[in-house]
N, C-alpha and C. Protein backbone atom coordinates (compact mmCIF):
# COMPACT_ATOMS: atom_id res chain seq x y z
N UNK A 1 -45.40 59.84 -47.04
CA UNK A 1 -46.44 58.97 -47.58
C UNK A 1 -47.18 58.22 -46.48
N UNK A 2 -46.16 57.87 -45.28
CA UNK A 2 -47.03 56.90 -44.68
C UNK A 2 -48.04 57.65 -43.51
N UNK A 3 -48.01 59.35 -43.41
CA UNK A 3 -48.84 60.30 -42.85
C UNK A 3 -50.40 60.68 -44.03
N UNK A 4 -49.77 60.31 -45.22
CA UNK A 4 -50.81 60.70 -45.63
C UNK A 4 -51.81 58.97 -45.53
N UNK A 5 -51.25 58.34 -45.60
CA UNK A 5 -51.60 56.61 -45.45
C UNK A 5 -52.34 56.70 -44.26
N UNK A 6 -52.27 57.57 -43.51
CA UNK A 6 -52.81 57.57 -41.81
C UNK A 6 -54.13 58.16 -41.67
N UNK A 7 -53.83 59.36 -42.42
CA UNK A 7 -54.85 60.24 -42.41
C UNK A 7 -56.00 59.95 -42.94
N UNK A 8 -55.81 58.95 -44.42
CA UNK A 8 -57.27 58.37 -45.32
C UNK A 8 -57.58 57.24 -44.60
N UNK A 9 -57.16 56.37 -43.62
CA UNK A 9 -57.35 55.35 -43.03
C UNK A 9 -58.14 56.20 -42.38
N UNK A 10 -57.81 57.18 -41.30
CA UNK A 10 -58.36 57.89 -39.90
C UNK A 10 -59.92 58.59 -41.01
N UNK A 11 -59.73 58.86 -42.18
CA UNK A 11 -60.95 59.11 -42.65
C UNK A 11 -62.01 58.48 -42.96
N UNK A 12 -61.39 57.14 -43.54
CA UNK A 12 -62.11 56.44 -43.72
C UNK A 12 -63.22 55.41 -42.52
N UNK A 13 -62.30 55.34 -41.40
CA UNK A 13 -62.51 54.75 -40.16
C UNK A 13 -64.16 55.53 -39.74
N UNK A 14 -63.91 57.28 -39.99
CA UNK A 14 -64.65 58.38 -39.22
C UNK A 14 -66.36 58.30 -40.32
N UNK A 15 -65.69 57.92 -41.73
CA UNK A 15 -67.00 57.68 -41.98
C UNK A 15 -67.12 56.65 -42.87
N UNK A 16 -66.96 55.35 -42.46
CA UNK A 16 -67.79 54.32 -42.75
C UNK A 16 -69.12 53.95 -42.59
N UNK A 17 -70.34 53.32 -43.18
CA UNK A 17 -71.44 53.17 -42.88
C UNK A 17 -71.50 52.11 -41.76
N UNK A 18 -72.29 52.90 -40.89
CA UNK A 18 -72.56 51.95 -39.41
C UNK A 18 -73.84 51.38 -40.10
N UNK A 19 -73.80 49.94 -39.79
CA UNK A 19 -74.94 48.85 -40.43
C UNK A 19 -75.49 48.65 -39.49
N UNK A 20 -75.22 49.12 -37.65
CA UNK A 20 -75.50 48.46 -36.82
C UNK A 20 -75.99 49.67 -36.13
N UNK A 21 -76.69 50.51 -35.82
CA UNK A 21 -76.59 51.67 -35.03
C UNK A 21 -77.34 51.57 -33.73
N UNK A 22 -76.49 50.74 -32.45
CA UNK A 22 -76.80 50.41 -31.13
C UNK A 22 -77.59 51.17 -30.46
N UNK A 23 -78.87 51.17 -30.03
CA UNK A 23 -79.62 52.02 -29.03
C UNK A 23 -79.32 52.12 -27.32
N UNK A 24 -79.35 52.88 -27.06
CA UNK A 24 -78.38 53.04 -25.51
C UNK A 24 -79.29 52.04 -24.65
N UNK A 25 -78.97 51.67 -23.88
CA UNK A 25 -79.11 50.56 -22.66
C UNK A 25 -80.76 51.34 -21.88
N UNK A 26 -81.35 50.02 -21.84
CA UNK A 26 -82.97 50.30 -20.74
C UNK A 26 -82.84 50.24 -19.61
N UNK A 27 -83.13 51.06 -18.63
CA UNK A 27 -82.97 50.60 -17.46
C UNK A 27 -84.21 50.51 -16.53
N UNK A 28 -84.60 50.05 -16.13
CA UNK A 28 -85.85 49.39 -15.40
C UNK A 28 -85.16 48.59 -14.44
N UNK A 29 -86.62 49.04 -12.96
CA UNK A 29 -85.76 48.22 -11.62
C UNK A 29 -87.54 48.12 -11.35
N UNK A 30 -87.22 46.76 -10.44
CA UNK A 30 -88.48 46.36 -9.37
C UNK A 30 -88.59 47.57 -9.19
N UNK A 31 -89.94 47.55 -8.46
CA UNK A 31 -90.89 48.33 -7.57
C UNK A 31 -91.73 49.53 -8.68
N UNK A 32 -92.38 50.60 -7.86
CA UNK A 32 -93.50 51.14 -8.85
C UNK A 32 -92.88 52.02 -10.01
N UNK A 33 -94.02 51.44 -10.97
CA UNK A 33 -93.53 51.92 -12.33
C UNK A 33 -94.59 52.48 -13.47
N UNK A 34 -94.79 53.42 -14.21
CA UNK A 34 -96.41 53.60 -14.64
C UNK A 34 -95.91 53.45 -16.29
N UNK A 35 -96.91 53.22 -16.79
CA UNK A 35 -97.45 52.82 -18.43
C UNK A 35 -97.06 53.77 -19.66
N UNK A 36 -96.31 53.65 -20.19
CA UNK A 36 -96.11 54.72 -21.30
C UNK A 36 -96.41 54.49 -22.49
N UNK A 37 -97.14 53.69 -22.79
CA UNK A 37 -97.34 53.38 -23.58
C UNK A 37 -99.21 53.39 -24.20
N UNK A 38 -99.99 53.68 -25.18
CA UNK A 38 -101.20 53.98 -25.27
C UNK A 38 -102.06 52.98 -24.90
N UNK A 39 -101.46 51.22 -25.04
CA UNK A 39 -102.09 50.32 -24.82
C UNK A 39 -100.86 49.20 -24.31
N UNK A 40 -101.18 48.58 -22.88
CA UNK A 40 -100.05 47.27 -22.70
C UNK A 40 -100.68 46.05 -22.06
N UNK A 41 -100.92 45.34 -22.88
CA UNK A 41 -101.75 43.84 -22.60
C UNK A 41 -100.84 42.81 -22.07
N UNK A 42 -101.19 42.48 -21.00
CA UNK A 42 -100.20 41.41 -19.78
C UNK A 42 -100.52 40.01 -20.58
N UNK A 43 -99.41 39.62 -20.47
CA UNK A 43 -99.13 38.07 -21.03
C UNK A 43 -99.29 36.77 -19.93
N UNK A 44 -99.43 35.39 -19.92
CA UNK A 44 -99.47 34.73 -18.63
C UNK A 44 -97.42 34.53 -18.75
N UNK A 45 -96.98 34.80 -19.61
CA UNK A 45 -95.49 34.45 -19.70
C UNK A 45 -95.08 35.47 -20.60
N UNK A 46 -93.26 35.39 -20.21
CA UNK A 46 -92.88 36.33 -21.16
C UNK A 46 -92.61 36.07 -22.40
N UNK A 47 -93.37 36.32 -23.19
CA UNK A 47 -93.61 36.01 -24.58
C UNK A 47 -95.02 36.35 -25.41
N UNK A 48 -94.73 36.84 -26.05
CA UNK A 48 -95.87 37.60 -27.30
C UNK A 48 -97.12 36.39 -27.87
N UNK A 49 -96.38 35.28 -27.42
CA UNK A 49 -97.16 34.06 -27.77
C UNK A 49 -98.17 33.21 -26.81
N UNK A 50 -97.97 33.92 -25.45
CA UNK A 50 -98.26 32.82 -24.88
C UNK A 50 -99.49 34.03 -24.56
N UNK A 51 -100.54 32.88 -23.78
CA UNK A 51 -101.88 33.75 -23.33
C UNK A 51 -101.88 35.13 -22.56
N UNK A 52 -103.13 36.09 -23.14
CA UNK A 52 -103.41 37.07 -22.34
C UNK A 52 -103.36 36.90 -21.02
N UNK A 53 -103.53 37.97 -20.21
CA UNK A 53 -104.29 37.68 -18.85
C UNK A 53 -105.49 38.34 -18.45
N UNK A 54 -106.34 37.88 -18.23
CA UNK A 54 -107.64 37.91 -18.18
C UNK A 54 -108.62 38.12 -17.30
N UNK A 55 -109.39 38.86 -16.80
CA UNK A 55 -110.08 39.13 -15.55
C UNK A 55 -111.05 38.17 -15.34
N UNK A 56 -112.24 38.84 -14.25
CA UNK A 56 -113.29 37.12 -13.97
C UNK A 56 -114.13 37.11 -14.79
N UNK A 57 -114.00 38.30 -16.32
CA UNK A 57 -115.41 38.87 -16.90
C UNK A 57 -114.65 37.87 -18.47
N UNK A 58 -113.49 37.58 -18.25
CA UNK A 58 -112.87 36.77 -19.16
C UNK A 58 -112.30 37.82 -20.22
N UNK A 59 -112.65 38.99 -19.87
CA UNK A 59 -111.65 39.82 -20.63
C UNK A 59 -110.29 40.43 -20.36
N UNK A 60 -109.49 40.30 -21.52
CA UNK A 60 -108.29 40.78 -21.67
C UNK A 60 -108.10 42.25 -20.59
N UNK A 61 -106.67 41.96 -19.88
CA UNK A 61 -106.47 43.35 -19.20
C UNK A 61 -105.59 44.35 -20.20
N UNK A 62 -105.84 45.02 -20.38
CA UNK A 62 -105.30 45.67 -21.22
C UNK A 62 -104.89 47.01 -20.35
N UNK A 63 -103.56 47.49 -19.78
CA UNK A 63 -103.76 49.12 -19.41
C UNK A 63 -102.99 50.18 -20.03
N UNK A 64 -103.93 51.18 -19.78
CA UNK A 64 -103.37 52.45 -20.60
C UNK A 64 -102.07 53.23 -19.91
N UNK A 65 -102.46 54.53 -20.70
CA UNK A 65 -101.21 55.15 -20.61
C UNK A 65 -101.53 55.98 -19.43
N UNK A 66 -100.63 55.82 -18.25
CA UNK A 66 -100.09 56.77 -17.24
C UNK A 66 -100.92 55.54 -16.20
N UNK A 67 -101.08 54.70 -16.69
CA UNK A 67 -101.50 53.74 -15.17
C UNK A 67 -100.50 52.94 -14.69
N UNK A 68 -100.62 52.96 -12.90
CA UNK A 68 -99.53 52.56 -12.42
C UNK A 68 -99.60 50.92 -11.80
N UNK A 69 -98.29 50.30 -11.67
CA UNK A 69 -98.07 48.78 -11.36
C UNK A 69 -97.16 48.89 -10.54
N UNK A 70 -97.14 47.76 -10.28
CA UNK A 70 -95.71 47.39 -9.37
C UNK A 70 -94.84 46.34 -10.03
N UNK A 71 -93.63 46.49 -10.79
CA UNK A 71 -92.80 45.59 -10.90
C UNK A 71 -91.87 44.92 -10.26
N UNK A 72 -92.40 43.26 -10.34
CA UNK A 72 -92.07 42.10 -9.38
C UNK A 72 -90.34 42.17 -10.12
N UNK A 73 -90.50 42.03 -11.36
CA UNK A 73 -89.09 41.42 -11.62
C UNK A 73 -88.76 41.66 -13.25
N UNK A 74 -87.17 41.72 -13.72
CA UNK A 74 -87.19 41.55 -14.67
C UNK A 74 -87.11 40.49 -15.97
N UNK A 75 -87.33 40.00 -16.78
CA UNK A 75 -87.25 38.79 -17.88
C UNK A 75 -87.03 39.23 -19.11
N UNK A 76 -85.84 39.26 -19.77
CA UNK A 76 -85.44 39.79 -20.93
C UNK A 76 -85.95 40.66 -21.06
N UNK A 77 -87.05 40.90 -22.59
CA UNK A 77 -88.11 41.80 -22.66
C UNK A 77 -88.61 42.53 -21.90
N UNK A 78 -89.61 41.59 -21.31
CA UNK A 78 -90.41 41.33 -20.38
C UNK A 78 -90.19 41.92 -19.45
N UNK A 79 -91.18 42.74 -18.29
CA UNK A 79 -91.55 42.73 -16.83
C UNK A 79 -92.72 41.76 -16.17
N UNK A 80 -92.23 41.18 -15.33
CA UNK A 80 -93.27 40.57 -14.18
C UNK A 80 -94.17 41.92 -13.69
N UNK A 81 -95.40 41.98 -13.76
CA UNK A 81 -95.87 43.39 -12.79
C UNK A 81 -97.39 42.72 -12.26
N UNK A 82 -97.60 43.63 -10.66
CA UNK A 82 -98.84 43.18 -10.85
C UNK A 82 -99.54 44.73 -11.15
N UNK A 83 -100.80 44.21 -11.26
CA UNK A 83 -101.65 45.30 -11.77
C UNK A 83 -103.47 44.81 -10.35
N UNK A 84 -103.46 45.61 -9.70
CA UNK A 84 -104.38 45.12 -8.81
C UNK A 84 -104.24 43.68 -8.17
N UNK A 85 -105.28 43.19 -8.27
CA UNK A 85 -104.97 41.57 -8.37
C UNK A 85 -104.53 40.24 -9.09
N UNK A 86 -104.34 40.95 -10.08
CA UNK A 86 -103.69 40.35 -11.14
C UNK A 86 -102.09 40.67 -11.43
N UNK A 87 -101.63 39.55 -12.06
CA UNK A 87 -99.94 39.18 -11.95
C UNK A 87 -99.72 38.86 -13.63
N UNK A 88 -98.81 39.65 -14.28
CA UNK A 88 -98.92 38.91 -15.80
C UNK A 88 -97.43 39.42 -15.84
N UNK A 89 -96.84 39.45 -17.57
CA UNK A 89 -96.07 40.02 -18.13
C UNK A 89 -96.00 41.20 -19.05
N UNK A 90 -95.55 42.50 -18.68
CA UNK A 90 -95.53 43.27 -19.81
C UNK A 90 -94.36 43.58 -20.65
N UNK A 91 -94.62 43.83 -22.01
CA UNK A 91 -93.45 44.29 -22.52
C UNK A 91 -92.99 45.81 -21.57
N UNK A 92 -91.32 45.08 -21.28
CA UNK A 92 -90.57 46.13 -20.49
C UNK A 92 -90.91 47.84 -21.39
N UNK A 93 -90.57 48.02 -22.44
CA UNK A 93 -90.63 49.23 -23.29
C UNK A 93 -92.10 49.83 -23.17
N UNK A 94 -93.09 49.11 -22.63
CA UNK A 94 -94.53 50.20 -22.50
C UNK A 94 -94.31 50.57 -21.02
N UNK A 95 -93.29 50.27 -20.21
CA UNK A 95 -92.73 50.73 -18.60
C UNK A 95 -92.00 51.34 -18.55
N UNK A 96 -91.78 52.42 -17.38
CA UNK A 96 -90.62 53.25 -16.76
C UNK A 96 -90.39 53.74 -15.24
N UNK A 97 -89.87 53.45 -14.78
CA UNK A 97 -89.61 53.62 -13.75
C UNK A 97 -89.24 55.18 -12.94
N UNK A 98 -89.38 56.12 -13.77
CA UNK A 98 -89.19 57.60 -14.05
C UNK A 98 -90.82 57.78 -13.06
N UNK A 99 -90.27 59.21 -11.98
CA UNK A 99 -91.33 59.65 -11.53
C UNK A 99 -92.52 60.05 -12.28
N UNK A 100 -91.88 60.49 -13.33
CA UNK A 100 -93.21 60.89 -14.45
C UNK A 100 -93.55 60.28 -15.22
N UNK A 101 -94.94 60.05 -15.57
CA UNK A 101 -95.46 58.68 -16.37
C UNK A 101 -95.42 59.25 -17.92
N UNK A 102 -95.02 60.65 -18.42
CA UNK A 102 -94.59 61.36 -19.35
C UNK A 102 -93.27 61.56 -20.01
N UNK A 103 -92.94 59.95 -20.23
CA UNK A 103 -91.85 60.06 -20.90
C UNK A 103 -91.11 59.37 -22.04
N UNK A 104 -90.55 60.07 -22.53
CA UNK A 104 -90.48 60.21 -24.86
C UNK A 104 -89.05 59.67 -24.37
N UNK A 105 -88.63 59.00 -25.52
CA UNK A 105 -87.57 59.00 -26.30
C UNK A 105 -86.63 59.94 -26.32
N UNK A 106 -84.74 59.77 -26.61
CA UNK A 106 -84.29 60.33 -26.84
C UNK A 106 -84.10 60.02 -28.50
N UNK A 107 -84.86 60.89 -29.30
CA UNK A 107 -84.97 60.58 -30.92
C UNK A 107 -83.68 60.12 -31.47
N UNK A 108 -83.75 59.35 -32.06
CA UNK A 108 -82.49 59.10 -33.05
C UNK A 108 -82.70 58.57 -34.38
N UNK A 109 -83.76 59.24 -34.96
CA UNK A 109 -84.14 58.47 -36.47
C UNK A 109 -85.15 59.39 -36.95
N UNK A 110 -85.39 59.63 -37.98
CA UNK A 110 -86.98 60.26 -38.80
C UNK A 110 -87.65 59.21 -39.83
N UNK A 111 -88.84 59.42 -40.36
CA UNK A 111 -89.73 58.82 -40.87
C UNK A 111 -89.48 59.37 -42.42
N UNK A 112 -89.09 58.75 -43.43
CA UNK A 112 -88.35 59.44 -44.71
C UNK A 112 -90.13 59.30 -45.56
N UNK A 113 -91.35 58.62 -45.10
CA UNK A 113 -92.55 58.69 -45.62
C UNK A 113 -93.45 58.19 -45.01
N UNK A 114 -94.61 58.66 -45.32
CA UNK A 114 -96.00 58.48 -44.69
C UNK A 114 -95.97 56.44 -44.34
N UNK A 115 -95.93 55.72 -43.12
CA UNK A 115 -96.11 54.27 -43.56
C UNK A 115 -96.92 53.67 -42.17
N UNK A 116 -97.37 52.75 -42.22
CA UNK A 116 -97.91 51.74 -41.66
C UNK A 116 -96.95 51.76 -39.98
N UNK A 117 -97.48 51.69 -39.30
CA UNK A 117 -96.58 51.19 -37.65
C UNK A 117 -97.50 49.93 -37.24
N UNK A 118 -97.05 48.65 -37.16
CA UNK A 118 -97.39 47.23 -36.90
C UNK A 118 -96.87 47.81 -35.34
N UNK A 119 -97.69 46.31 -34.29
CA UNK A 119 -97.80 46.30 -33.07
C UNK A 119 -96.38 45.90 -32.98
N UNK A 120 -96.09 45.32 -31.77
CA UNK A 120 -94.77 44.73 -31.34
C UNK A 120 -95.14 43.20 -31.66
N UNK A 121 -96.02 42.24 -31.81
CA UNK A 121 -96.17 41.20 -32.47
C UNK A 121 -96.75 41.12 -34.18
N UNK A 122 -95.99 42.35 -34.90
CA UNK A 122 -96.24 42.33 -36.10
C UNK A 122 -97.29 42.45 -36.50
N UNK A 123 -98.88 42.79 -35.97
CA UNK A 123 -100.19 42.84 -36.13
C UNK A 123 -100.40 44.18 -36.73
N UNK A 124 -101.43 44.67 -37.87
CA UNK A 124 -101.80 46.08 -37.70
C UNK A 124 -101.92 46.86 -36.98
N UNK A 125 -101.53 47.93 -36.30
CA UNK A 125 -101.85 48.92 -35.54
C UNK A 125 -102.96 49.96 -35.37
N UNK A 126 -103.07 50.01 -37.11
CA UNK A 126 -103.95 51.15 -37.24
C UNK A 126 -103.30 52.72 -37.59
N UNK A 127 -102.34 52.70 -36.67
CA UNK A 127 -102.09 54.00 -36.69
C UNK A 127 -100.65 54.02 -37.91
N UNK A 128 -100.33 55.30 -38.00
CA UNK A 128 -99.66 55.84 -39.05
C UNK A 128 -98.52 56.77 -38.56
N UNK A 129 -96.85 56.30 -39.32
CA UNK A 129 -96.08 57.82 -38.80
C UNK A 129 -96.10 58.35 -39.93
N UNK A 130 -95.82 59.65 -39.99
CA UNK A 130 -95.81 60.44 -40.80
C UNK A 130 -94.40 60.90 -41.40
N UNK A 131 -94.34 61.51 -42.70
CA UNK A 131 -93.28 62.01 -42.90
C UNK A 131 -92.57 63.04 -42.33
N UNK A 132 -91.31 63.01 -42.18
CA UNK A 132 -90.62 63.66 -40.92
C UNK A 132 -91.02 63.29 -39.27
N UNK A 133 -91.63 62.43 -38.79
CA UNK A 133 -91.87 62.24 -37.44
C UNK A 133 -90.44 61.77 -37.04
N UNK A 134 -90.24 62.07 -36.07
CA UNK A 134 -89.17 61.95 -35.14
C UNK A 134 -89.49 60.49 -34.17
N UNK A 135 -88.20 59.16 -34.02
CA UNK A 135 -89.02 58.66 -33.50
C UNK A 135 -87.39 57.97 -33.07
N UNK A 136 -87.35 56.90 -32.20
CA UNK A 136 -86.30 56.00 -31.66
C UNK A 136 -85.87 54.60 -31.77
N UNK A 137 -84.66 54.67 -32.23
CA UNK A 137 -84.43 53.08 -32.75
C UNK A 137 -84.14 52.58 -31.52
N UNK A 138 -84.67 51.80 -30.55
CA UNK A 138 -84.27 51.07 -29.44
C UNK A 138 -83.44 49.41 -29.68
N UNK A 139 -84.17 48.87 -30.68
CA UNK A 139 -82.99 47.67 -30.76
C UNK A 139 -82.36 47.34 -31.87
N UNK A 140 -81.60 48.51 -32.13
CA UNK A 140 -80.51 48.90 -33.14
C UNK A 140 -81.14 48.77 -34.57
N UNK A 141 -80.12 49.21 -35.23
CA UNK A 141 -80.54 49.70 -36.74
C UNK A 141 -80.15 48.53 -37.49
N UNK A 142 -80.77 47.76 -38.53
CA UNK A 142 -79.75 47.49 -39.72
C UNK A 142 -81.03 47.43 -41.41
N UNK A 143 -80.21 48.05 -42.17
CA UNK A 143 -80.96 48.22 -43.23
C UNK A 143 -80.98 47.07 -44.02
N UNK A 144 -80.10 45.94 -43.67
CA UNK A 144 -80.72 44.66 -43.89
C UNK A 144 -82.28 43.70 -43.72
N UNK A 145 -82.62 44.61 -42.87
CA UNK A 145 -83.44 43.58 -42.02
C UNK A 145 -85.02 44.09 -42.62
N UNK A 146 -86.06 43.53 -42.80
CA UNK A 146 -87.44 44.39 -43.12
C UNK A 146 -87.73 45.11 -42.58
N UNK A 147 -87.85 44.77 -41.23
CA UNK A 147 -88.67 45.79 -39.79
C UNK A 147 -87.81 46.30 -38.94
N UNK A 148 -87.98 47.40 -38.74
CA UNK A 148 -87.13 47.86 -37.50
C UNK A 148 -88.09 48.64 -36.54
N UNK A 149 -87.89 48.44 -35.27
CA UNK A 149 -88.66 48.25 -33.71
C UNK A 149 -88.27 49.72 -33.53
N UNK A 150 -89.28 50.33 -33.54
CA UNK A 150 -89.41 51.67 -32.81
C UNK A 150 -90.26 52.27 -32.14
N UNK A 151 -90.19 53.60 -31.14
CA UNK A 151 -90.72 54.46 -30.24
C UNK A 151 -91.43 55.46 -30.70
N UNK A 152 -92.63 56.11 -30.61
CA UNK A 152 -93.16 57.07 -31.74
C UNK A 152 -94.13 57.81 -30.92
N UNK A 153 -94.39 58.86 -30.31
CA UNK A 153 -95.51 59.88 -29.71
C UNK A 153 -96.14 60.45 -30.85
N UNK A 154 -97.59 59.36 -30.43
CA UNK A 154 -98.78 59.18 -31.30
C UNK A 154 -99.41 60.79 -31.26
N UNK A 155 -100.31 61.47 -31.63
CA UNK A 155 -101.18 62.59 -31.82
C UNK A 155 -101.50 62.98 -30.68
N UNK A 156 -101.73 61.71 -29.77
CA UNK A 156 -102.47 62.46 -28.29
C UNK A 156 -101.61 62.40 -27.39
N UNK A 157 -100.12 62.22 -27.57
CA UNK A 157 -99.19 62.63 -26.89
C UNK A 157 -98.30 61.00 -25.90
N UNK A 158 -99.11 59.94 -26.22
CA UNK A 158 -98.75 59.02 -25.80
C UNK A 158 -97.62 58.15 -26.30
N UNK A 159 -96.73 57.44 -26.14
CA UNK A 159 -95.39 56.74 -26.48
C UNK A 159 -95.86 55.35 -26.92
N UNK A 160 -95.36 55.01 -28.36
CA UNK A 160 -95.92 53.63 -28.78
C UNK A 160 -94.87 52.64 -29.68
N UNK A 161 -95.08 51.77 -28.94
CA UNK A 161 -93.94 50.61 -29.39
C UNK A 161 -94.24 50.08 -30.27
N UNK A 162 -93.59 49.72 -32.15
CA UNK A 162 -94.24 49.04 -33.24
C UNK A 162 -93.23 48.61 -34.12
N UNK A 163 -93.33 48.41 -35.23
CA UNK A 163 -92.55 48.07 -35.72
C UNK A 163 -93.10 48.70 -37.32
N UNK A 164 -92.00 49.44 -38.28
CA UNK A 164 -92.08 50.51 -39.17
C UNK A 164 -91.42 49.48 -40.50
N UNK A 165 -91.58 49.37 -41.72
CA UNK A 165 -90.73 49.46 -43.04
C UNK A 165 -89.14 49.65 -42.84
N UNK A 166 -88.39 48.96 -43.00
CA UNK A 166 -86.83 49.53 -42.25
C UNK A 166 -86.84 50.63 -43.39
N UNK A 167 -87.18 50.66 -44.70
CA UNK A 167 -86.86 51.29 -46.05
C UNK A 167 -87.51 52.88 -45.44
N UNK A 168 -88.65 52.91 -44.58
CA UNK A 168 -89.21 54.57 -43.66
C UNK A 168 -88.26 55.17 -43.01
N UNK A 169 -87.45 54.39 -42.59
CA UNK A 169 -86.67 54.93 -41.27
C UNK A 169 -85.01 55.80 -41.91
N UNK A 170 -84.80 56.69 -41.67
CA UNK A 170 -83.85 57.55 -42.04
C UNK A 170 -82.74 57.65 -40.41
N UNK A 171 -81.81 56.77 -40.28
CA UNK A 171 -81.12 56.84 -38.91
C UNK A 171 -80.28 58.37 -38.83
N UNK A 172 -80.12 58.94 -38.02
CA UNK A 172 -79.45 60.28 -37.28
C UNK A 172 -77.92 59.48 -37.88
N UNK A 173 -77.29 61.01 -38.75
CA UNK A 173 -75.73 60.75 -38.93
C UNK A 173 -75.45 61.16 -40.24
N UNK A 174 -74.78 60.71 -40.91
CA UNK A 174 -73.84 61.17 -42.69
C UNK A 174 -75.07 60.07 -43.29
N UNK A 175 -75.59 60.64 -44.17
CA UNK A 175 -76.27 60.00 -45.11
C UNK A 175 -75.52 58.66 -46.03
N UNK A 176 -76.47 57.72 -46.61
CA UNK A 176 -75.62 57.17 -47.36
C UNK A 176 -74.59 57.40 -48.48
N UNK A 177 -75.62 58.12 -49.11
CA UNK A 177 -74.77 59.21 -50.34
C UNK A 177 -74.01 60.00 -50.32
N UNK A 178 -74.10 60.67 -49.11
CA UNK A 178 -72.62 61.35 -48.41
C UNK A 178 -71.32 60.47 -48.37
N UNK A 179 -71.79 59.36 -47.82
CA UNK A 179 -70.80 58.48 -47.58
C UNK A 179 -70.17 57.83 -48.63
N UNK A 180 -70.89 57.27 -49.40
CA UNK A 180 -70.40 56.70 -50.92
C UNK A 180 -69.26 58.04 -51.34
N UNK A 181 -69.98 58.92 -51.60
CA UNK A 181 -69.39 60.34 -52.49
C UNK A 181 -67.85 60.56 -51.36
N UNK A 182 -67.68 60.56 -50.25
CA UNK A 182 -66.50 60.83 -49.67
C UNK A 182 -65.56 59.71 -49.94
N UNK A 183 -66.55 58.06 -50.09
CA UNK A 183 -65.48 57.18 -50.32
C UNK A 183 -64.54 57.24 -51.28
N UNK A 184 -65.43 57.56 -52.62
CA UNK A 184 -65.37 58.28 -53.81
C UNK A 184 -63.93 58.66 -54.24
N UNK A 185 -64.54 59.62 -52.85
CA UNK A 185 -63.20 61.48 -52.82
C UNK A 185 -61.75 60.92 -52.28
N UNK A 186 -62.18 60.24 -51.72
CA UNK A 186 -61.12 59.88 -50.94
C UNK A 186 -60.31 58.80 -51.47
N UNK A 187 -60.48 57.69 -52.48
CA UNK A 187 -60.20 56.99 -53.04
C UNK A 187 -59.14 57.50 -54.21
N UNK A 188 -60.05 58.84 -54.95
CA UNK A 188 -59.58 59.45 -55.77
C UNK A 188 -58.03 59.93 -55.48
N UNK A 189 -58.22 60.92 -54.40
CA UNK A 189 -57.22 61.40 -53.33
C UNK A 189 -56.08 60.24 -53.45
N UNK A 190 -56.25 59.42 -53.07
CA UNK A 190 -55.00 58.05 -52.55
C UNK A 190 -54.59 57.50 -53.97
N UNK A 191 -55.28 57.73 -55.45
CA UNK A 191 -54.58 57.63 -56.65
C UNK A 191 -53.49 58.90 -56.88
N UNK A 192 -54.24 59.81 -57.24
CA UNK A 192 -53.39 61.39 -57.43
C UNK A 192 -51.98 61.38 -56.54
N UNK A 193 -52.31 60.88 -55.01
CA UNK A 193 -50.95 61.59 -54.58
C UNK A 193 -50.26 60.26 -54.19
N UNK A 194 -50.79 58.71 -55.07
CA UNK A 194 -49.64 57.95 -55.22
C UNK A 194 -49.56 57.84 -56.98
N UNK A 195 -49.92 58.78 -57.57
CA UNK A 195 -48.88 58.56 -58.92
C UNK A 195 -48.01 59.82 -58.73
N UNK A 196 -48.55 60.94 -57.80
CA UNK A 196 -47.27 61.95 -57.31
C UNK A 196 -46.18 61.89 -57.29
N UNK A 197 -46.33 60.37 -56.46
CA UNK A 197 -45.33 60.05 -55.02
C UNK A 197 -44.41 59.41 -55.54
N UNK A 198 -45.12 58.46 -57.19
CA UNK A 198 -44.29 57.44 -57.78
C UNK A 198 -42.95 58.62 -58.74
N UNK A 199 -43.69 59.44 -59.44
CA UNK A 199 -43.64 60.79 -60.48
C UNK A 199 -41.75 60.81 -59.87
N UNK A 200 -42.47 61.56 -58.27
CA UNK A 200 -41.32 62.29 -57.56
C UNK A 200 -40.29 60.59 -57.23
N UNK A 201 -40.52 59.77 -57.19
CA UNK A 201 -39.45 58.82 -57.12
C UNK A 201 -38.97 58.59 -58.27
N UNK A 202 -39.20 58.38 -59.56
CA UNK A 202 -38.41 58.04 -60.57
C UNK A 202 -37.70 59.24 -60.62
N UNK A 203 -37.56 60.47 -60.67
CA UNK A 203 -36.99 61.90 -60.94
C UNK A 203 -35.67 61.63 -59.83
């Protein structure tokens, strides 16, 4: 009894619902690094809140995808970079430090319907994922939460940081309903072969 006690534990352990599904570690270092992202607007600080940075024409710098910087330093999020003569903050995730300024995600999620992708400060985007797009949960999963922060190669091939419907996002692994239905099975299982077990002890 206490092998079979082992085995529905060791099952149950193997598929419980992960609420949390951790995205692997960023790595970014000083020095040159180019843009992966379709659009990355420098901050005067690291924070989504605080002012653009701005040229002498008083417009926003905004740079695209495959243009290169130099990163001063890192700040949570955030990179210090300059960009010509100018010094701001970018979100770290529109950067990479990879020789090639061509570079995706390792996918770990799909798009379960056509929905909305908001900026990284919750703003409209404009743009749209589609059903079945393949895309990356970078700061973990939980189906608690409204929004979940993801990676997505837009139409013209560029990498874009936003934020999706958590209810769109379908995470890589045993479905929920899989999971319920084995708890199910397995529950069932641990009645049957303890009224067995009781059967064969009174005899």
């Amino acid at each position: 009894m206490k092998k079979i006690g082992a085995i529905l534990i060791l099952l149950l352990i193997i598929f419980c619902p992960l609420s949390n599904v951790k995205a692997k570690g960023y790595a970014l270092e000083s020095g040159q690094a180019y843009v992966i992202s379709s659009k990355c607007d420098l901050y005067t600080l690291p924070d989504f809140n605080s002012p653009k940075v701005v040229d002498e024409n008083n417009e926003i710098i905004s740079l695209k995808h495959m243009q290169n910087v130099e990163i001063l330093e890192i700040n949570g999020d955030f990179a210090q970079i300059m960009y010509k003569n100018y010094s701001g903050y970018a979100y770290k995730y529109y950067l990479t430090s990879n020789s090639s300024p061509t570079v995706y995600p390792v996918f770990n999620a799909t798009i379960r319907k056509d929905c909305d992708i908001l900026n990284v400060d919750k703003t409209p985007s404009g743009y749209t994922a589609k059903k079945n797009d393949r895309i990356y949960i970078y700061q973990g999963y939980d189906e608690k939460v409204t929004l979940t922060a993801i990676q997505i190669v837009l139409e013209d091939g560029t990498l874009y940081n936003g934020y999706v419907s958590t209810e769109f996002v379908k995470p890589d692994g045993i479905s929920s309903l899989l999971i319920v239905g084995l708890t199910i099975i397995i529950a069932a299982v641990t009645v049957i072969l303890s009224l067995i077990f009781i059967k064969k002890k009174k005899k």
